[in-house]
N, C-alpha and C. Protein backbone atom coordinates (compact mmCIF):
# COMPACT_ATOMS: atom_id res chain seq x y z
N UNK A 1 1.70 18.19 21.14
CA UNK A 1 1.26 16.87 21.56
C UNK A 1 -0.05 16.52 20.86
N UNK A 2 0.11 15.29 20.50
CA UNK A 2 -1.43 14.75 19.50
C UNK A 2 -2.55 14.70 21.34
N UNK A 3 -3.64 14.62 20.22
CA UNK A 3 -5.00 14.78 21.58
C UNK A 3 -5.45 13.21 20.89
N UNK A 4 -6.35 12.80 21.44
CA UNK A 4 -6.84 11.42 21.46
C UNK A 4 -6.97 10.84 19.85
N UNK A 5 -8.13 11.99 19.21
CA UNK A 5 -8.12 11.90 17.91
C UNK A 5 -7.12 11.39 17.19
N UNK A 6 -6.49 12.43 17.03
CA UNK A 6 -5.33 12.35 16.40
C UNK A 6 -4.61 10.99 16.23
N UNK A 7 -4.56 10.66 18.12
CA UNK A 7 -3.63 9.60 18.28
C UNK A 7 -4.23 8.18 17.52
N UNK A 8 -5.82 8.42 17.62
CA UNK A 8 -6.38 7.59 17.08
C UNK A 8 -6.29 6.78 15.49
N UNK A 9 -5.81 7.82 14.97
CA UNK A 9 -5.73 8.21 13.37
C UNK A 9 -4.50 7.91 12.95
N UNK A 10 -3.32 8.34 13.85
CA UNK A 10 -2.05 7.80 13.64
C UNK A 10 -1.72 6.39 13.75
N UNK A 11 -2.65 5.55 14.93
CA UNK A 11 -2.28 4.45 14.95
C UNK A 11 -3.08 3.47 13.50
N UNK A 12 -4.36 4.06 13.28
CA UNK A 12 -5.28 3.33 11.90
C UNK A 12 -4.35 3.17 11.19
N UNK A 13 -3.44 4.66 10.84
CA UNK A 13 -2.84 4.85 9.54
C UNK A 13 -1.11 3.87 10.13
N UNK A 14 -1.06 3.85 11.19
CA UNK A 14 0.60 2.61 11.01
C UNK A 14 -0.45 1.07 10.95
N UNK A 15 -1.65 1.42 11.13
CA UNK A 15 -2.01 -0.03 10.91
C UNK A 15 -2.09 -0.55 9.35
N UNK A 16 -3.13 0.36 9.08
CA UNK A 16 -2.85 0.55 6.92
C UNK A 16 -1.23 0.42 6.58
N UNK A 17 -0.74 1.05 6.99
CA UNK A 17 0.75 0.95 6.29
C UNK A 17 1.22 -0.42 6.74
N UNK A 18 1.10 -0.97 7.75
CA UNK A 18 1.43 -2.57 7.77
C UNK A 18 0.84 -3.40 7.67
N UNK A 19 -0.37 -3.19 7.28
CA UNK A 19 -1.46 -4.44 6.61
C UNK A 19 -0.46 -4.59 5.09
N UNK A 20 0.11 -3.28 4.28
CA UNK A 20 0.46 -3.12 2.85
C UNK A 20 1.21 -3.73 2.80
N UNK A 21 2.54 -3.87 3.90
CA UNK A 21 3.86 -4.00 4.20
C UNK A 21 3.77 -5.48 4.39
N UNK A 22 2.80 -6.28 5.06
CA UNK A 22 2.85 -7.64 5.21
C UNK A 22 2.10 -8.17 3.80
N UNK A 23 1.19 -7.32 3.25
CA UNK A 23 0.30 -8.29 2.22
C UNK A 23 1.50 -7.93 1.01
N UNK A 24 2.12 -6.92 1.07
CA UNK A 24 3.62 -7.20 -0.22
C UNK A 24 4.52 -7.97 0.05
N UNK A 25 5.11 -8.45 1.68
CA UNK A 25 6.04 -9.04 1.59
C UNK A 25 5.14 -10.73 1.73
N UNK A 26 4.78 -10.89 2.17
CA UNK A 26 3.56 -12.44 1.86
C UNK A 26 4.01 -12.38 0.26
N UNK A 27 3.13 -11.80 -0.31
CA UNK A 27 2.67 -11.78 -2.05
C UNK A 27 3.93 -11.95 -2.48
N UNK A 28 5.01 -11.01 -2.40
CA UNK A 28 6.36 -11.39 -3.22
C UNK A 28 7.64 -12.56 -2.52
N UNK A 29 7.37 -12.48 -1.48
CA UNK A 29 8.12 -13.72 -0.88
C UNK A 29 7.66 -14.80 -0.94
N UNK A 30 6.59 -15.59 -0.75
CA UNK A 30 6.12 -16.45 -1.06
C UNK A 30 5.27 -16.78 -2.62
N UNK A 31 5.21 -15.81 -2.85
CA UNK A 31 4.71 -15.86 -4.78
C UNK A 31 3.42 -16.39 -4.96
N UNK A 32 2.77 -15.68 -3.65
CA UNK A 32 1.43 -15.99 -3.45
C UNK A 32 0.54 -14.43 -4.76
N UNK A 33 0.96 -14.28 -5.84
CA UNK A 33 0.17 -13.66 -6.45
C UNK A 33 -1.37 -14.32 -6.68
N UNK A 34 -1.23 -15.55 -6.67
CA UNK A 34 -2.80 -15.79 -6.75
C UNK A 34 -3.69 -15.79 -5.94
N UNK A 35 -3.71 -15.32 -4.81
CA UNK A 35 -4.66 -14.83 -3.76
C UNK A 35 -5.42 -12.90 -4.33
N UNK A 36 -4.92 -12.75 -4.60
CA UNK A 36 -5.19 -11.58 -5.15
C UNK A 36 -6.40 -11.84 -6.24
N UNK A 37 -7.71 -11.17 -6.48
CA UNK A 37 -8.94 -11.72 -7.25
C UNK A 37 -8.93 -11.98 -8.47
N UNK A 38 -8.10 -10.64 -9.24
CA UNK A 38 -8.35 -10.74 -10.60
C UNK A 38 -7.12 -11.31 -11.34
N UNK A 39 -6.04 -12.15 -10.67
CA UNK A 39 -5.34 -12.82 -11.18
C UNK A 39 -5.54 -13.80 -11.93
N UNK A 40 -5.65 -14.58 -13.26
CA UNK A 40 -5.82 -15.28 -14.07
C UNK A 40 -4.70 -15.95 -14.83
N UNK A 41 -4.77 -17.78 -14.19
CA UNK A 41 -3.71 -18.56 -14.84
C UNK A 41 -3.42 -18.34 -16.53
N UNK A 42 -4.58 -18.21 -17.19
CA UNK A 42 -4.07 -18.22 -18.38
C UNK A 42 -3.55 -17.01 -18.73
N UNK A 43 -3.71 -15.97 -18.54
CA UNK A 43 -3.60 -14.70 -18.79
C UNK A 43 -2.22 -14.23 -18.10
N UNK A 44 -1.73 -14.28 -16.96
CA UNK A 44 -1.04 -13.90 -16.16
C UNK A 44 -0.09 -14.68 -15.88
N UNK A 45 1.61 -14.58 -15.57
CA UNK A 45 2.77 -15.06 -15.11
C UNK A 45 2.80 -14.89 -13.87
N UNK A 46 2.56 -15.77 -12.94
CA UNK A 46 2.51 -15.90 -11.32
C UNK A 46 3.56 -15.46 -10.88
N UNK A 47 4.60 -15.34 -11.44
CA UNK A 47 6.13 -15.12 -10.61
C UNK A 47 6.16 -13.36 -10.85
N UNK A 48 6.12 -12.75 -12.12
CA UNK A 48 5.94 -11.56 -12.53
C UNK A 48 4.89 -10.67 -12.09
N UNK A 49 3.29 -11.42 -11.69
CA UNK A 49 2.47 -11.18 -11.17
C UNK A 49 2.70 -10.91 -9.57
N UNK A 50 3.35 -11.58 -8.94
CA UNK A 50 3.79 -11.92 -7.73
C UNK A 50 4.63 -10.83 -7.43
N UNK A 51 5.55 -10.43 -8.24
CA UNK A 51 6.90 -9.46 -7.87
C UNK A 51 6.29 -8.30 -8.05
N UNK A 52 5.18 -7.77 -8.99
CA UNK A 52 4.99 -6.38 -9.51
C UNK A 52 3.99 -6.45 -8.13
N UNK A 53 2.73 -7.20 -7.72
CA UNK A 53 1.98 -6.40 -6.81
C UNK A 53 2.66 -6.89 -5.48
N UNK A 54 3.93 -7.31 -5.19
CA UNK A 54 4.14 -7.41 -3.92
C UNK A 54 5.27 -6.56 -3.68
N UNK A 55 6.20 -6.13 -4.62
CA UNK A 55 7.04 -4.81 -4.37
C UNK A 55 6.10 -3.40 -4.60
N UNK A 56 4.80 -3.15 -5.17
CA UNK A 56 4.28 -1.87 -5.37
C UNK A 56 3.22 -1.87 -3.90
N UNK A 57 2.91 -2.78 -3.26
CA UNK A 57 2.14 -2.93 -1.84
C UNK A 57 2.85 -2.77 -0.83
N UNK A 58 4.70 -2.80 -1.40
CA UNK A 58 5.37 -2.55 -0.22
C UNK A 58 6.07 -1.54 -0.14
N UNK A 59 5.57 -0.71 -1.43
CA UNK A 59 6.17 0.61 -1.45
C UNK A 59 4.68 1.69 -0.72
N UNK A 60 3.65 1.14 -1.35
CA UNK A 60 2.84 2.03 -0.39
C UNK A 60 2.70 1.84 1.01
N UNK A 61 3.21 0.69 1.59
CA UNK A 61 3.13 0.61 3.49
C UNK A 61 4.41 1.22 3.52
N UNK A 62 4.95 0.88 2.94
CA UNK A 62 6.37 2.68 3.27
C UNK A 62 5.92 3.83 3.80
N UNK A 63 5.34 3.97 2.12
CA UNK A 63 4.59 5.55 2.11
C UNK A 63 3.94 5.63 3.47
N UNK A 64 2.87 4.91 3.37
CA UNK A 64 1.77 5.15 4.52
C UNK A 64 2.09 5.66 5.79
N UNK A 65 2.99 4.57 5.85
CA UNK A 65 3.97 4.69 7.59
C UNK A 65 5.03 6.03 7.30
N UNK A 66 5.68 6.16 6.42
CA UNK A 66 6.23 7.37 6.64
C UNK A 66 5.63 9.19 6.94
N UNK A 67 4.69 8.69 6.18
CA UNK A 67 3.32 9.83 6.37
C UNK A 67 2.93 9.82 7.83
N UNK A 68 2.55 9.15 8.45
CA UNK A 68 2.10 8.75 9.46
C UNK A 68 3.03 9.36 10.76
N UNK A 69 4.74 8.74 10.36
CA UNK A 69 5.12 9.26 11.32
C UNK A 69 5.80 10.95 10.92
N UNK A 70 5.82 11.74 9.81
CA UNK A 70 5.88 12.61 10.03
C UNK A 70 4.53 13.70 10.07
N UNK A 71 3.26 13.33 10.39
CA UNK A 71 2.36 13.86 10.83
C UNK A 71 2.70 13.80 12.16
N UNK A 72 3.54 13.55 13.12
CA UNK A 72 3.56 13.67 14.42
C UNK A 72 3.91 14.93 14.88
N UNK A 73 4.74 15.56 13.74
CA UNK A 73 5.86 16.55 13.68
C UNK A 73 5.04 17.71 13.35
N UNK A 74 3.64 17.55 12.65
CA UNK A 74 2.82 18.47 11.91
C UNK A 74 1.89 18.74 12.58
N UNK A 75 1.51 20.01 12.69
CA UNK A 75 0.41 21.03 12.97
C UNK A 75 -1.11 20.22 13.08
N UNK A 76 -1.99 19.67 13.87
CA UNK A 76 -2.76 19.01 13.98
C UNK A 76 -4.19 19.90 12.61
N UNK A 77 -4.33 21.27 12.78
CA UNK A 77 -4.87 21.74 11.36
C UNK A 77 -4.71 21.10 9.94
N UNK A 78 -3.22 20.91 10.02
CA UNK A 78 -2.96 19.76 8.27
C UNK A 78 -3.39 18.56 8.41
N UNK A 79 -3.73 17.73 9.37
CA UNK A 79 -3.82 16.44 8.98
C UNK A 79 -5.00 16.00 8.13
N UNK A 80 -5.81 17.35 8.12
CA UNK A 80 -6.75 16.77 6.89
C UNK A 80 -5.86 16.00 5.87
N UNK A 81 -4.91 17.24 5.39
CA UNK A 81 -3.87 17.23 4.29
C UNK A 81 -3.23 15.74 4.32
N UNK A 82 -2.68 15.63 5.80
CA UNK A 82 -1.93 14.37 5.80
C UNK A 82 -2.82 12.98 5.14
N UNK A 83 -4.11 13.31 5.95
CA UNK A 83 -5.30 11.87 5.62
C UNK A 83 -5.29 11.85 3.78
N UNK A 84 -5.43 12.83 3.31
CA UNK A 84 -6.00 13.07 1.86
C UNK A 84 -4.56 12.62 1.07
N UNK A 85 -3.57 13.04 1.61
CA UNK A 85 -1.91 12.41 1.27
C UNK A 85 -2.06 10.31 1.42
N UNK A 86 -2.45 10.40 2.46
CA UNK A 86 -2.47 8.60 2.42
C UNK A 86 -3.45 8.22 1.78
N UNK A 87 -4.74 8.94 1.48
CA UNK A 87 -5.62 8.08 0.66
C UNK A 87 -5.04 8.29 -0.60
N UNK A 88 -4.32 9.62 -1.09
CA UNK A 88 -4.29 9.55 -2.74
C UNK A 88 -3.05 8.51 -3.04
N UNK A 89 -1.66 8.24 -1.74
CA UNK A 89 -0.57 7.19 -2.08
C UNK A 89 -1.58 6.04 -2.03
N UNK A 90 -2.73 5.66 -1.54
CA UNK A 90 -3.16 4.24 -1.49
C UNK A 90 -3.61 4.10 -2.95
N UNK A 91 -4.76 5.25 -3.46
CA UNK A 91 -5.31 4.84 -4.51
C UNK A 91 -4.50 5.00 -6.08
N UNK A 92 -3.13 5.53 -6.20
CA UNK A 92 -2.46 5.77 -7.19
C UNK A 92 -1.91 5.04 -7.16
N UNK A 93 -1.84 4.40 -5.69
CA UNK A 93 -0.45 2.75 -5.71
C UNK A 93 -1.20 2.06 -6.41
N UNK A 94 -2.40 1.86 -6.30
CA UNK A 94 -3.40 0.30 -6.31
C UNK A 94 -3.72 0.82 -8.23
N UNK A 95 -3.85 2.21 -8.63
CA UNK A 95 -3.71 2.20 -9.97
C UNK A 95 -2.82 1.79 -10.84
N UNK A 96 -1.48 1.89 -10.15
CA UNK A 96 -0.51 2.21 -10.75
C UNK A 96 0.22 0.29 -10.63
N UNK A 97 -0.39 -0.28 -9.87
CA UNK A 97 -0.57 -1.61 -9.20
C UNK A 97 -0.90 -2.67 -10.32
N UNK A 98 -2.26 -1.80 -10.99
CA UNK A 98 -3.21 -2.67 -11.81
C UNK A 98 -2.63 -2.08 -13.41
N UNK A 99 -2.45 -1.20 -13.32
CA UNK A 99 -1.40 -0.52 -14.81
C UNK A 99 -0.80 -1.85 -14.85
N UNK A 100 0.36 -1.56 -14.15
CA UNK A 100 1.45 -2.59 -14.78
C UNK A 100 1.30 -4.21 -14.82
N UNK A 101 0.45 -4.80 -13.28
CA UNK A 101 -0.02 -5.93 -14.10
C UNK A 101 -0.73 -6.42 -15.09
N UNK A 102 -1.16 -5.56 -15.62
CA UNK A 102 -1.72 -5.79 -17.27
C UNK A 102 -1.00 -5.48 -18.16
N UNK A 103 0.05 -4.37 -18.01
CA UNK A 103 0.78 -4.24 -19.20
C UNK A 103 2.07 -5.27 -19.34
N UNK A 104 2.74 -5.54 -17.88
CA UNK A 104 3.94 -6.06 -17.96
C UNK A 104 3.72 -7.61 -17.41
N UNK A 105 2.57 -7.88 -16.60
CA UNK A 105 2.42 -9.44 -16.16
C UNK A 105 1.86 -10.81 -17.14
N UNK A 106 1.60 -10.59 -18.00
CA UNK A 106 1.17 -11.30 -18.69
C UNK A 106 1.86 -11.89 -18.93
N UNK A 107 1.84 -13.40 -19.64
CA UNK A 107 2.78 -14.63 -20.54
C UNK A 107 3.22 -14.11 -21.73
């Protein structure tokens, strides 16, 4: 059974995973890529822009939430492991995010 902590940490982390899950499906359903900062009309294809960071934001609120709920299942000792697992899917998504809209979003 999780102790308060824990429970505390599980709910942050389904909250992170559905902040990702709504700001990808917003961004690619509505083709709101230009809310996002470093998007640039001349530089950038809004529709292409739109699809690459709103399907890769909705693959990390996957991740997140799937992490999340199989830390329930896990040894309260690993969840360092688990925390250090959702920060490195957040920050390799958001690399891997900004990779391709520069290589593949452009006009």
């Amino acid at each position: 059974m999780m102790g308060t902590n824990l429970a505390v940490i599980f709910i942050f982390s389904l909250l992170a995973g559905t902040l990702f899950l709504v700001l990808g499906g917003i961004i690619k359903h509505f083709n709101a890529g230009d809310m996002i900062n470093f998007f640039n009309e001349k530089k950038h294809d809004k529709d292409k822009f739109s699809r690459i960071v709103g399907n890769n934001f909705l693959i990390i609120g996957f991740s997140i939430m799937l992490i999340s709920i199989i830390s329930i299942f896990v040894d309260k000792s690993y969840y360092i492991y688990i925390l250090n697992m959702q920060a490195t899917v957040i920050l390799f998504g958001i690399i891997i995010t900004i990779y391709q809209v520069f290589k593949y979003g452009n006009k």
